[in-house]
C-alpha atoms as a PDB file:
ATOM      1  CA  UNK A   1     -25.480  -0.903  -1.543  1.00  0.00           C
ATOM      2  CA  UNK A   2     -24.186   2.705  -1.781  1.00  0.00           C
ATOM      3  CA  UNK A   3     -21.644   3.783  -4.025  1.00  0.00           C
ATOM      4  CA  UNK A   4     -17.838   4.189  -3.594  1.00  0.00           C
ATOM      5  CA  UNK A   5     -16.279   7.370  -2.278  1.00  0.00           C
ATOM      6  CA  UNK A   6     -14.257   8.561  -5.608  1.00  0.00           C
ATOM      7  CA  UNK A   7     -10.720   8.197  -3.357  1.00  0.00           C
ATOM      8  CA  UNK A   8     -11.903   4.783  -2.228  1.00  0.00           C
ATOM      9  CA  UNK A   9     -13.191   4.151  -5.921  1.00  0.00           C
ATOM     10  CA  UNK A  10     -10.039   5.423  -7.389  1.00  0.00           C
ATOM     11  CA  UNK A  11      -7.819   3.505  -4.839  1.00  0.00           C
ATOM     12  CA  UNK A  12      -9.026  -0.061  -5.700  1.00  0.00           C
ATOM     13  CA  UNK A  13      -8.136   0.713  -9.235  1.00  0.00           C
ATOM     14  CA  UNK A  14      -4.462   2.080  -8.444  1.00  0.00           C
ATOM     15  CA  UNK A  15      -3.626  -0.363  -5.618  1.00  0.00           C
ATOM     16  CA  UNK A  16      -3.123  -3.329  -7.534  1.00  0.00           C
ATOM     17  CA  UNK A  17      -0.376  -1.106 -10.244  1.00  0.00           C
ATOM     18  CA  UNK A  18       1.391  -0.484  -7.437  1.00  0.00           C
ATOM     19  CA  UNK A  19       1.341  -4.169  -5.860  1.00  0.00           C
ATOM     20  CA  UNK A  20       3.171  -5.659  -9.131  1.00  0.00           C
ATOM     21  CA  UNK A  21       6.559  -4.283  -7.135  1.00  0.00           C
ATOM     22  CA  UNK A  22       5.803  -7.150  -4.502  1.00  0.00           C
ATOM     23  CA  UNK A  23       4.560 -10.350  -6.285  1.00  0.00           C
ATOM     24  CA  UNK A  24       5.951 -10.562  -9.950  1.00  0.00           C
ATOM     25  CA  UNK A  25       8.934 -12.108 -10.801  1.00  0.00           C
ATOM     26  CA  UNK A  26      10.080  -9.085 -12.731  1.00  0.00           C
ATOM     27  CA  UNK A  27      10.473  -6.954  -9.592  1.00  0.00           C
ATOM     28  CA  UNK A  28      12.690  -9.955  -8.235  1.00  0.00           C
ATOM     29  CA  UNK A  29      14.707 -10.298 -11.126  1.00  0.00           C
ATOM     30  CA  UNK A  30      14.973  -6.452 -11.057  1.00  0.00           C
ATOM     31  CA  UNK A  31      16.258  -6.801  -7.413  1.00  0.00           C
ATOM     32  CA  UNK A  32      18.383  -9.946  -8.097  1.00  0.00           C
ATOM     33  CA  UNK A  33      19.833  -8.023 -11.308  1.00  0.00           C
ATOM     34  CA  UNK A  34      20.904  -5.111  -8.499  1.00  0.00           C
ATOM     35  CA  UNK A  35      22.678  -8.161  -5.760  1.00  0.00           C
ATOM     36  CA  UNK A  36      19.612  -8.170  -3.406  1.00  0.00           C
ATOM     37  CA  UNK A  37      17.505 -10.945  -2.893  1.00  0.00           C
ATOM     38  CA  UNK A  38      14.803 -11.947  -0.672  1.00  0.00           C
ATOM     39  CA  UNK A  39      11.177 -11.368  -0.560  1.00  0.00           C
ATOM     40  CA  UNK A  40      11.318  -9.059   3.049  1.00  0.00           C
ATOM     41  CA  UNK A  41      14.375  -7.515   1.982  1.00  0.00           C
ATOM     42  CA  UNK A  42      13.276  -6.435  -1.390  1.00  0.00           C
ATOM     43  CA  UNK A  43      10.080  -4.787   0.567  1.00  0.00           C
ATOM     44  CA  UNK A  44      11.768  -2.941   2.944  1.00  0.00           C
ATOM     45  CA  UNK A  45      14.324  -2.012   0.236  1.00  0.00           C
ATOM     46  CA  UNK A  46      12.647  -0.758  -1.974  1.00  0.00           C
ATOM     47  CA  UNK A  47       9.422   0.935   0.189  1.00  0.00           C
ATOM     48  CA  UNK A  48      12.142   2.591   2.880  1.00  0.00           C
ATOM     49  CA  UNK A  49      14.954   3.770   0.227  1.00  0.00           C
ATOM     50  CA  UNK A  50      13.186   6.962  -0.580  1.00  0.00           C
ATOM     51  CA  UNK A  51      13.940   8.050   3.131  1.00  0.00           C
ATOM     52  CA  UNK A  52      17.306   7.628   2.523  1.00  0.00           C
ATOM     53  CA  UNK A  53      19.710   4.534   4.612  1.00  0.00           C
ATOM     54  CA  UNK A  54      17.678   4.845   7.721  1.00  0.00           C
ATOM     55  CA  UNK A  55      17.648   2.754  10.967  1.00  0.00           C
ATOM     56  CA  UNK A  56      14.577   0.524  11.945  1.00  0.00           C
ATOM     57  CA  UNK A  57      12.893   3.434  14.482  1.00  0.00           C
ATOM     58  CA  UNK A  58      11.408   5.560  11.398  1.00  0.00           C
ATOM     59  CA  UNK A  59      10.566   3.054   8.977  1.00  0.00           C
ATOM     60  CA  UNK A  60       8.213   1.131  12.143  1.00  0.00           C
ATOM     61  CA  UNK A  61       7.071   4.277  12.967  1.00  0.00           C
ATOM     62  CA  UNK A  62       5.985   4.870   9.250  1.00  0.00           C
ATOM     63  CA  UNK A  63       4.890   1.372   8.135  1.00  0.00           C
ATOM     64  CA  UNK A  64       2.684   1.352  11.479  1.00  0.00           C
ATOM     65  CA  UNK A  65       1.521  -2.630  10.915  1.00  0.00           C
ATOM     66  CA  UNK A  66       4.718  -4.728  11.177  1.00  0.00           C
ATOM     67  CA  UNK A  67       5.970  -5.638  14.844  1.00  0.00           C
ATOM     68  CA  UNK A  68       9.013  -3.787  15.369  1.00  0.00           C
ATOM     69  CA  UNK A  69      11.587  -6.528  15.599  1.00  0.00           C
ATOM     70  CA  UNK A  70      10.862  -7.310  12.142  1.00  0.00           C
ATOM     71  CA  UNK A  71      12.085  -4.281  11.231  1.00  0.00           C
ATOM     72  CA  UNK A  72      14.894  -4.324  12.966  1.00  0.00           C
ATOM     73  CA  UNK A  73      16.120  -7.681  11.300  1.00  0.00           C
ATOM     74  CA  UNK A  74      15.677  -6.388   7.956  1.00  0.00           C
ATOM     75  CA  UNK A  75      17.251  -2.745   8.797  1.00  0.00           C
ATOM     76  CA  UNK A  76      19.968  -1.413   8.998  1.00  0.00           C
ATOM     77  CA  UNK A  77      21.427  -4.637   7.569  1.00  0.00           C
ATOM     78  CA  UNK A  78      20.034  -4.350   4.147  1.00  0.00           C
ATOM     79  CA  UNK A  79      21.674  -0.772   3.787  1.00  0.00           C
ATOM     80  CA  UNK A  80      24.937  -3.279   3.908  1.00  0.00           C
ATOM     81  CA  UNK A  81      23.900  -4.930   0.749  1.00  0.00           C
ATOM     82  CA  UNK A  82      22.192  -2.417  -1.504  1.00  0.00           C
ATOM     83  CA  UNK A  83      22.284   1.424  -1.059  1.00  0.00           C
ATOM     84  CA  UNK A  84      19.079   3.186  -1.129  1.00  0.00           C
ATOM     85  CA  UNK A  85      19.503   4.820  -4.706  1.00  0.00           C
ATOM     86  CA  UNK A  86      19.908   1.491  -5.845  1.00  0.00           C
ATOM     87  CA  UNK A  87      16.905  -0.244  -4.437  1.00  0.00           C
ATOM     88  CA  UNK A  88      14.763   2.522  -5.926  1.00  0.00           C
ATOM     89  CA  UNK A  89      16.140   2.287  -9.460  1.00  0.00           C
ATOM     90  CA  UNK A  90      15.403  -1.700  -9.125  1.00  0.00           C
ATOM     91  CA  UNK A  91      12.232  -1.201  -8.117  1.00  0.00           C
ATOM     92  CA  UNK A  92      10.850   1.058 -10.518  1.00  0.00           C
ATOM     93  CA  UNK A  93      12.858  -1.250 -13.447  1.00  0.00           C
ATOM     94  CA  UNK A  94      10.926  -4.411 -11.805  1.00  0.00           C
ATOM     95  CA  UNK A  95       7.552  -2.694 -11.849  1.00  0.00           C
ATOM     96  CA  UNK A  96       8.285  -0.906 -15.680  1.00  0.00           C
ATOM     97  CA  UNK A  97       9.050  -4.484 -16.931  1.00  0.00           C
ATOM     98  CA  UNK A  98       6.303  -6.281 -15.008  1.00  0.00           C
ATOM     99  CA  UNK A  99       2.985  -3.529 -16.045  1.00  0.00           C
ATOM    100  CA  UNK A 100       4.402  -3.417 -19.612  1.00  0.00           C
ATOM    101  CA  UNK A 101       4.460  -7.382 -19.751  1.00  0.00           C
ATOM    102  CA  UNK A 102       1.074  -7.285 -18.907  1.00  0.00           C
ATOM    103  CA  UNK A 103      -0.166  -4.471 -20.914  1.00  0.00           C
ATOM    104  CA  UNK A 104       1.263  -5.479 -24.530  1.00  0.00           C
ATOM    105  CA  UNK A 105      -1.985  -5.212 -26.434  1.00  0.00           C
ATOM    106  CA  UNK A 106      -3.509  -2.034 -24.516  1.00  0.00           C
ATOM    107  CA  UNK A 107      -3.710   1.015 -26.314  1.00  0.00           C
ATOM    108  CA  UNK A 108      -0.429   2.902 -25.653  1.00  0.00           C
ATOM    109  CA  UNK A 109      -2.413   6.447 -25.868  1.00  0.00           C
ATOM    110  CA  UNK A 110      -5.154   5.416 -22.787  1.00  0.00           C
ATOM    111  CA  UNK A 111      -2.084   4.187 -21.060  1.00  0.00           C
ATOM    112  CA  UNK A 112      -0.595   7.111 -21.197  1.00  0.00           C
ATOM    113  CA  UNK A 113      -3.286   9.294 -20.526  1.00  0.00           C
ATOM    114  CA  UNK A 114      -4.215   7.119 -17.503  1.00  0.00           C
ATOM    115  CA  UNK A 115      -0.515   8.436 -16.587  1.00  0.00           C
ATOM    116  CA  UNK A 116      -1.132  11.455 -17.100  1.00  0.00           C
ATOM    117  CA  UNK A 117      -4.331  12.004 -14.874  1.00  0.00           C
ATOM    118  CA  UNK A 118      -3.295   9.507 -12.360  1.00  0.00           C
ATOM    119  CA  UNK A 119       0.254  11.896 -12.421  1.00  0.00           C
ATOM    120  CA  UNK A 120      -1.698  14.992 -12.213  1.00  0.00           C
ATOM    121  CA  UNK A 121      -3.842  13.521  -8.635  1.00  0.00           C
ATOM    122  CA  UNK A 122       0.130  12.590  -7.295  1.00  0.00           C
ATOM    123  CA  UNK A 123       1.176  15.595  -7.885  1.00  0.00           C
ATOM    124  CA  UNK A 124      -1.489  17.911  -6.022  1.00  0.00           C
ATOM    125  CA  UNK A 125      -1.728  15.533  -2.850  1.00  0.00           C
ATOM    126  CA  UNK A 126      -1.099  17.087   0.445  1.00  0.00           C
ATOM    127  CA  UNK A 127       2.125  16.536   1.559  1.00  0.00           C
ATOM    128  CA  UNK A 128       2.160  17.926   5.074  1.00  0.00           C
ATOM    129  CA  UNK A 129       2.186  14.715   7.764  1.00  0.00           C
ATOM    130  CA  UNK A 130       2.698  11.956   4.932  1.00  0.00           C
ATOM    131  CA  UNK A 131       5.768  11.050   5.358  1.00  0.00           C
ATOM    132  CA  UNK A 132       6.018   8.415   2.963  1.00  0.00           C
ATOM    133  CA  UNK A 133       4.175  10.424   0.339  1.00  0.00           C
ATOM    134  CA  UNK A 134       6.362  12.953   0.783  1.00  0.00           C
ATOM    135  CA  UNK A 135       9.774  11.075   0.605  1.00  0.00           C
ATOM    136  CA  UNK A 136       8.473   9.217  -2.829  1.00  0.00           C
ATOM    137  CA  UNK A 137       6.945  13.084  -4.238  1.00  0.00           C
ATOM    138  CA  UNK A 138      10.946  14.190  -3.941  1.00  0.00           C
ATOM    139  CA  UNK A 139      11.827  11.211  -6.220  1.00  0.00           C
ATOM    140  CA  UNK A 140      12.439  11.723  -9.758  1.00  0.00           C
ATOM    141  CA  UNK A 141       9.509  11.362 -11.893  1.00  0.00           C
ATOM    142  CA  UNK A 142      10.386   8.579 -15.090  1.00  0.00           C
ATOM    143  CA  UNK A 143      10.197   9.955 -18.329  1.00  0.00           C
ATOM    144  CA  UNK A 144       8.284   6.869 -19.213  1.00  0.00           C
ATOM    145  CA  UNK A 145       4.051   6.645 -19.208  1.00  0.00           C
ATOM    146  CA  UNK A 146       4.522   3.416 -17.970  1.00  0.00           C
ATOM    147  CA  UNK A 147       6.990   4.446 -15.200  1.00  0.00           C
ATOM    148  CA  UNK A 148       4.778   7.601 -14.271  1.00  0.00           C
ATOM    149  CA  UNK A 149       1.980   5.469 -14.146  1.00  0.00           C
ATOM    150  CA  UNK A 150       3.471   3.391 -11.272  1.00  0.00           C
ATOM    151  CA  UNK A 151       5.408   6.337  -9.684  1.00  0.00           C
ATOM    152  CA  UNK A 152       2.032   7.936  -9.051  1.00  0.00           C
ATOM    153  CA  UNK A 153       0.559   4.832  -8.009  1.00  0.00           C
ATOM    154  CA  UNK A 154       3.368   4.565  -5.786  1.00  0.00           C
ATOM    155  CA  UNK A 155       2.961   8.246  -4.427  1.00  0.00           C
ATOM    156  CA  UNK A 156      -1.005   8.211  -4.056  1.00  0.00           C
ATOM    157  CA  UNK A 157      -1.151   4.889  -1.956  1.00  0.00           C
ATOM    158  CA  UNK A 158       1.553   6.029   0.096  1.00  0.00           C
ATOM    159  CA  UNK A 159      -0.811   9.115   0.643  1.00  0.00           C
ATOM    160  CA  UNK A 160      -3.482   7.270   1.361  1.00  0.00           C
ATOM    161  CA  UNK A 161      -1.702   4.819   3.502  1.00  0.00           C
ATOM    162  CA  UNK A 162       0.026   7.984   5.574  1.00  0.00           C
ATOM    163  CA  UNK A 163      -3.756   9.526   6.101  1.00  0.00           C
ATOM    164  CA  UNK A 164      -5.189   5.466   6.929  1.00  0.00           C
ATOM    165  CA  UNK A 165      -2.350   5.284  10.157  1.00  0.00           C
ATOM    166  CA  UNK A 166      -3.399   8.904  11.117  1.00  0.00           C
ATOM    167  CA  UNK A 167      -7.101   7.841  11.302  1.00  0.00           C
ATOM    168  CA  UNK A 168      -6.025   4.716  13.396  1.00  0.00           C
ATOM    169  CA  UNK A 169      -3.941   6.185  15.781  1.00  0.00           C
ATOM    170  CA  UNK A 170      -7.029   8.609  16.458  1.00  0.00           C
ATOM    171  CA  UNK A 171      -8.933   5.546  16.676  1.00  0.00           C
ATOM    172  CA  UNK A 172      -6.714   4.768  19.824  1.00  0.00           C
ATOM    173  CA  UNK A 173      -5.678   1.515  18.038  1.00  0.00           C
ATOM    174  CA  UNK A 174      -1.667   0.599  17.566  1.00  0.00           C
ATOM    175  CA  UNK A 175      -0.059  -1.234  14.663  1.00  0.00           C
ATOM    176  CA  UNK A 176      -1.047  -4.990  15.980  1.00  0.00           C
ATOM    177  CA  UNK A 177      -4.365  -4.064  16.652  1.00  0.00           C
ATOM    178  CA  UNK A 178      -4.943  -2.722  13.852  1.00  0.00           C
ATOM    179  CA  UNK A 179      -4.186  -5.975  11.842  1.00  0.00           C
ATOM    180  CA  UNK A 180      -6.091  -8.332  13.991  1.00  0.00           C
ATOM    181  CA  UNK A 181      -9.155  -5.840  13.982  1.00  0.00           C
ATOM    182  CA  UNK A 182      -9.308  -6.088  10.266  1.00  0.00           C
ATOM    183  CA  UNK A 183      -8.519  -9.962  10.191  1.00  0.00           C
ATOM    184  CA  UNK A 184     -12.135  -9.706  12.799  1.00  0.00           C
ATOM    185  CA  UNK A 185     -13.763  -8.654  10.154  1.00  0.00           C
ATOM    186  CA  UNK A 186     -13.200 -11.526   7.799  1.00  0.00           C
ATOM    187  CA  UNK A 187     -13.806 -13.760  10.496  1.00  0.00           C
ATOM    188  CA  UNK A 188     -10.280 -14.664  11.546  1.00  0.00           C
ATOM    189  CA  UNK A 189      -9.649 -16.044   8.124  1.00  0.00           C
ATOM    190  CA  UNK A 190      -6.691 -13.968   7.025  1.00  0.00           C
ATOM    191  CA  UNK A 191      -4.329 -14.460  10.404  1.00  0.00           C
ATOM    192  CA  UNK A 192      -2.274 -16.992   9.057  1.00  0.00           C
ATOM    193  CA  UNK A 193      -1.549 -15.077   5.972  1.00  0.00           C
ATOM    194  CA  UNK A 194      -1.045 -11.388   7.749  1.00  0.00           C
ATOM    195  CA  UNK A 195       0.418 -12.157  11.348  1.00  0.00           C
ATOM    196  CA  UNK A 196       3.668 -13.926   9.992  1.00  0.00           C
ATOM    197  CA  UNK A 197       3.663 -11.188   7.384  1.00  0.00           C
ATOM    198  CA  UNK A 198       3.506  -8.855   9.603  1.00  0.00           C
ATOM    199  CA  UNK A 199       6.156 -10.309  12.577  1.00  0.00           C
ATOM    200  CA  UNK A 200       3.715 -10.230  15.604  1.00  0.00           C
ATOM    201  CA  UNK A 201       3.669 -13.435  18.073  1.00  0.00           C
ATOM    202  CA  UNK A 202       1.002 -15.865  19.541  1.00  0.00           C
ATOM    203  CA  UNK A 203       1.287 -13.413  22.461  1.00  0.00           C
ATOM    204  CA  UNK A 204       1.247 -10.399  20.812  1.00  0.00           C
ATOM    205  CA  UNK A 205      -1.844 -11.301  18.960  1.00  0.00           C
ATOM    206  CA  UNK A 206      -3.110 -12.872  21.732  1.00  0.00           C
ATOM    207  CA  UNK A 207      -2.998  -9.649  23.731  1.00  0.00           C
ATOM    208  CA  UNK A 208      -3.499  -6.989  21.143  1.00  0.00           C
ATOM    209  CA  UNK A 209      -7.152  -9.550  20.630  1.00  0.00           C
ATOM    210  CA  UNK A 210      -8.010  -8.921  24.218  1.00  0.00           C
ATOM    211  CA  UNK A 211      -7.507  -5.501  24.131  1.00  0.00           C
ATOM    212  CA  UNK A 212     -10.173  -5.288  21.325  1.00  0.00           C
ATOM    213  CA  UNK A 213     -12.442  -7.205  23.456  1.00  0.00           C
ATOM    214  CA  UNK A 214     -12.318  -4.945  26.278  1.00  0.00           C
ATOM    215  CA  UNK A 215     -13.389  -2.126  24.374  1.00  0.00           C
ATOM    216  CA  UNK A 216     -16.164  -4.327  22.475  1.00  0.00           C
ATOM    217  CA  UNK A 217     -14.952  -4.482  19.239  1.00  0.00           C
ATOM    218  CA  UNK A 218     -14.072  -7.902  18.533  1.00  0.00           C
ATOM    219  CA  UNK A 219     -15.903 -11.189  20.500  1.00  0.00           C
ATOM    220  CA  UNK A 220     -13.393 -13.572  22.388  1.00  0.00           C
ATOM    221  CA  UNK A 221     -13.187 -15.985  19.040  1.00  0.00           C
ATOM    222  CA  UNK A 222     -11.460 -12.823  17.467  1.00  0.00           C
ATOM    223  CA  UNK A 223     -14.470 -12.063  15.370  1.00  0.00           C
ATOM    224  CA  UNK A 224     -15.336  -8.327  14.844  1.00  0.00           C
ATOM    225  CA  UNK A 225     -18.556  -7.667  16.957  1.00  0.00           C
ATOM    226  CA  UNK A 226     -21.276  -5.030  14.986  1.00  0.00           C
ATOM    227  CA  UNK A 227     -19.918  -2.516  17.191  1.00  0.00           C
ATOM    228  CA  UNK A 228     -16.236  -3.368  15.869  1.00  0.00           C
ATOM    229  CA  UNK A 229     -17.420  -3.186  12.177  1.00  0.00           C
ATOM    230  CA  UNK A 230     -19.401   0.262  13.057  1.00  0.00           C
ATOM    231  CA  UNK A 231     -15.304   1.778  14.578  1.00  0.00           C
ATOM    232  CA  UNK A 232     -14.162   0.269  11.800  1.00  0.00           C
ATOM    233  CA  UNK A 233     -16.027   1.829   9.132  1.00  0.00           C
ATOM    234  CA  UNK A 234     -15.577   5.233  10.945  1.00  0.00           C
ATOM    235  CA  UNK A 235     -11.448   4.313  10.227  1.00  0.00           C
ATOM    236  CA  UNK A 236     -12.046   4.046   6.626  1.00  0.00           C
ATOM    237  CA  UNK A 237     -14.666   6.893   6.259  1.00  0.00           C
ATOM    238  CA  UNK A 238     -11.665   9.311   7.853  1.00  0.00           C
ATOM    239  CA  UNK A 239      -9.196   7.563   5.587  1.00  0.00           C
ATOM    240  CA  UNK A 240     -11.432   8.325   2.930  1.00  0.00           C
ATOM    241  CA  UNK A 241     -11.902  12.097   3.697  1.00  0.00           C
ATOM    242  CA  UNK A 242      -8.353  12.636   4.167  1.00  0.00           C
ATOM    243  CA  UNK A 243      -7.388  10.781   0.985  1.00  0.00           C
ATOM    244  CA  UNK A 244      -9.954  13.304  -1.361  1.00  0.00           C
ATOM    245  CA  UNK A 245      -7.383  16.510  -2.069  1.00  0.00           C
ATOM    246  CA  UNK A 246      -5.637  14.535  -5.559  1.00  0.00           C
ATOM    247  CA  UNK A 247      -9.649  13.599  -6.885  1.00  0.00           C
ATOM    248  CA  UNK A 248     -10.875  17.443  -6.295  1.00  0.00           C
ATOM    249  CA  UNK A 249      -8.096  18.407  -8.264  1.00  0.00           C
ATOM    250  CA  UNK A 250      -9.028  16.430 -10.841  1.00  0.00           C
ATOM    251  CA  UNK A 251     -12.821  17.334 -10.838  1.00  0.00           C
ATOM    252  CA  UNK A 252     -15.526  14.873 -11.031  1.00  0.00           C
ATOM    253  CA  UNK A 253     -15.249  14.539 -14.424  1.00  0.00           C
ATOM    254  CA  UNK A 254     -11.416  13.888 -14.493  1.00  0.00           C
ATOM    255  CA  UNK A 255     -11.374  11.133 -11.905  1.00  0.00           C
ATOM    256  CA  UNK A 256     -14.507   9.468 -13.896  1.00  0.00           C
ATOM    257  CA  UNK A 257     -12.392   9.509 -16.901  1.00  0.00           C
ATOM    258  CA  UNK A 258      -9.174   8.797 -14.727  1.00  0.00           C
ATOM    259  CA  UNK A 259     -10.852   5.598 -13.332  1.00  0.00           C
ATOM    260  CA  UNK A 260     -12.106   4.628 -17.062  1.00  0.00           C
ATOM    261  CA  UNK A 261      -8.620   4.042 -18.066  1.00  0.00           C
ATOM    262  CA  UNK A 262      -7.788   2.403 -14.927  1.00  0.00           C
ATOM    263  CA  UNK A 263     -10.291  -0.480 -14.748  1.00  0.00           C
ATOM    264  CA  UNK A 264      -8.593  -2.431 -17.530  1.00  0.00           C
ATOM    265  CA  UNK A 265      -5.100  -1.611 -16.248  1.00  0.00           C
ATOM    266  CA  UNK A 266      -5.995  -2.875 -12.791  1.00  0.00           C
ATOM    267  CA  UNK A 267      -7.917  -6.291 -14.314  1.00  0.00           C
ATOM    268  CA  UNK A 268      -4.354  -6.701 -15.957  1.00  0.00           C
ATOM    269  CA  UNK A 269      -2.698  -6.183 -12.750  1.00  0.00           C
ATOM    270  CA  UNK A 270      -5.314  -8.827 -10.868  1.00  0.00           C
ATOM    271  CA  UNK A 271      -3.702 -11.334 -12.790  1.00  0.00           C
ATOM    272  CA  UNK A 272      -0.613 -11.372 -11.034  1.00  0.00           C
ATOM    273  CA  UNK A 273      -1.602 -10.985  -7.975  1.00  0.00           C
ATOM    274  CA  UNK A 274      -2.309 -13.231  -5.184  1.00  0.00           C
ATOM    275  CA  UNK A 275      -5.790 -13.637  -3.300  1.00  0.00           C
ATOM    276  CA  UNK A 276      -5.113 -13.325   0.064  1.00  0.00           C
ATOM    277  CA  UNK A 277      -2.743 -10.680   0.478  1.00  0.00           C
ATOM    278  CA  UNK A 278      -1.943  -8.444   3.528  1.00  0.00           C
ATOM    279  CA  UNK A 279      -2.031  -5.004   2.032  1.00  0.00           C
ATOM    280  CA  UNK A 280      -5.006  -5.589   2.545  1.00  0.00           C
ATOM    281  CA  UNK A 281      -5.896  -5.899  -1.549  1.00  0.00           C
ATOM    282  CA  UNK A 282      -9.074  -7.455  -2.291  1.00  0.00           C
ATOM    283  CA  UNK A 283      -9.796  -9.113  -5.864  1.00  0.00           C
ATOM    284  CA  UNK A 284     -12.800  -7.015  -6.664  1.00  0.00           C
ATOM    285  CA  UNK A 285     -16.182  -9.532  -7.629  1.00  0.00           C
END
């Protein structure tokens, strides 16, 4: 088996800090505390606020997976209940409170020296072209090492996840078919988790499926065909690549040592998360 690229490495560990602002009651009560409730709302809340009240054209454009008429029920309206600066200072409060519920007995120094490196990769990521990197880099940093911690979580997925839509569009794959070409390669298992998560229909699927056939990637039971799982790793080896500028600043040494005092963070976070998930976030074995 070969061995994890360090920004592939380094983003299983980070990922799951960041997913606590999804699936923990704390970010809800965080939320509810503000006047906004709702699972969908709170997500497109609280991941579209740093771009400031916008309409539903940029925030499908940047989220890339989720059929656009789900954006459009969930924006503008939600600007009508909670205003952007608001969502954001919810958010980060539900994350603060959820990591340090789940961190009580950690050492408070490798916490915040995990901060400190993982703040130190945010900070010298390439901005140019991520959009959503780049609208989360302008927001205040908190003066907290728990709140860093999950403000440069926040910031390096984003970075990641800006590079991962540039290296499917080159692909020549669009936001549906990028979700049931990943679902192919679990074996169909994970549609009836991500399409409803997602907002695509039957016949959206249905067609975005037979497009993948045509061009051989995915057999006509939806299941990714050798030649599919070949593309696909191409995808992620580009994602990869363009995901490596925060780790060379670090140095080899520095993102060792920065993914040291991540493991146990991230086993923490595992605990609150669910399974099957359509980040996509994998519970590592």
């Amino acid at each position: 088996m070969s061995v994890p690229s360090a920004p592939r490495r380094l983003w299983a560990l980070f990922e799951p800090l960041h997913a606590v602002t999804y699936f923990t009651p704390q970010a809800a009560a965080a939320f509810g505390e503000a006047g906004l409730t709702g699972f969908w709302r709170r997500y497109f809340a609280g991941r579209a606020a740093a771009l400031g009240a916008v309409g539903p054209g940029p925030v499908t454009a940047a989220f890339f997976g989720f059929a656009p008429a789900m954006v459009s029920r969930a924006l503008p309206d939600v600007w009508t209940r909670i205003a952007p600066s608001a969502a954001i200072a919810a958010r980060t409060a539900g994350a603060r409170a959820a990591l340090t519920d789940l961190f009580p007995d950690l050492p408070p120094s490798a916490v915040a020296e995990a901060a400190d490196l993982l703040g130190s990769a945010a900070r010298a990521a390439d901005l140019p072209g991520r959009v959503l990197a780049a609208a989360h880099a302008d927001l205040p940093w908190p003066p907290d090492p728990i709140g860093r911690l999950w403000h440069a979580a926040t910031i390096l997925r984003e970075h990641r996840g800006d590079g991962h839509v540039a290296a499917l569009l080159t692909a020549g794959v669009d936001g549906c078919e990028s979700l049931v070409w990943r679902v192919g390669l679990d074996g169909g298992r994970l549609r009836e988790v991500t399409q409803p998560a997602r907002g695509w229909t039957d016949e959206q699927w249905q067609d975005a499926a037979r497009r993948l056939e045509k061009r051989g990637w995915l057999t006509a039971e939806g299941v990714a065909t050798p030649a599919g799982r070949n593309a696909y790793a191409e995808v992620e080896a580009v994602t990869d690549r363009l995901a490596e500028t925060p780790w060379r600043h670090l140095g080899d040494a520095g993102a060792e040592r920065c993914a040291d005092l991540l493991a146990p963070l991230a086993a923490r976070a595992w605990t609150v998360l669910p399974d099957d998930n359509p980040i996509p976030l994998r519970r590592p074995s």
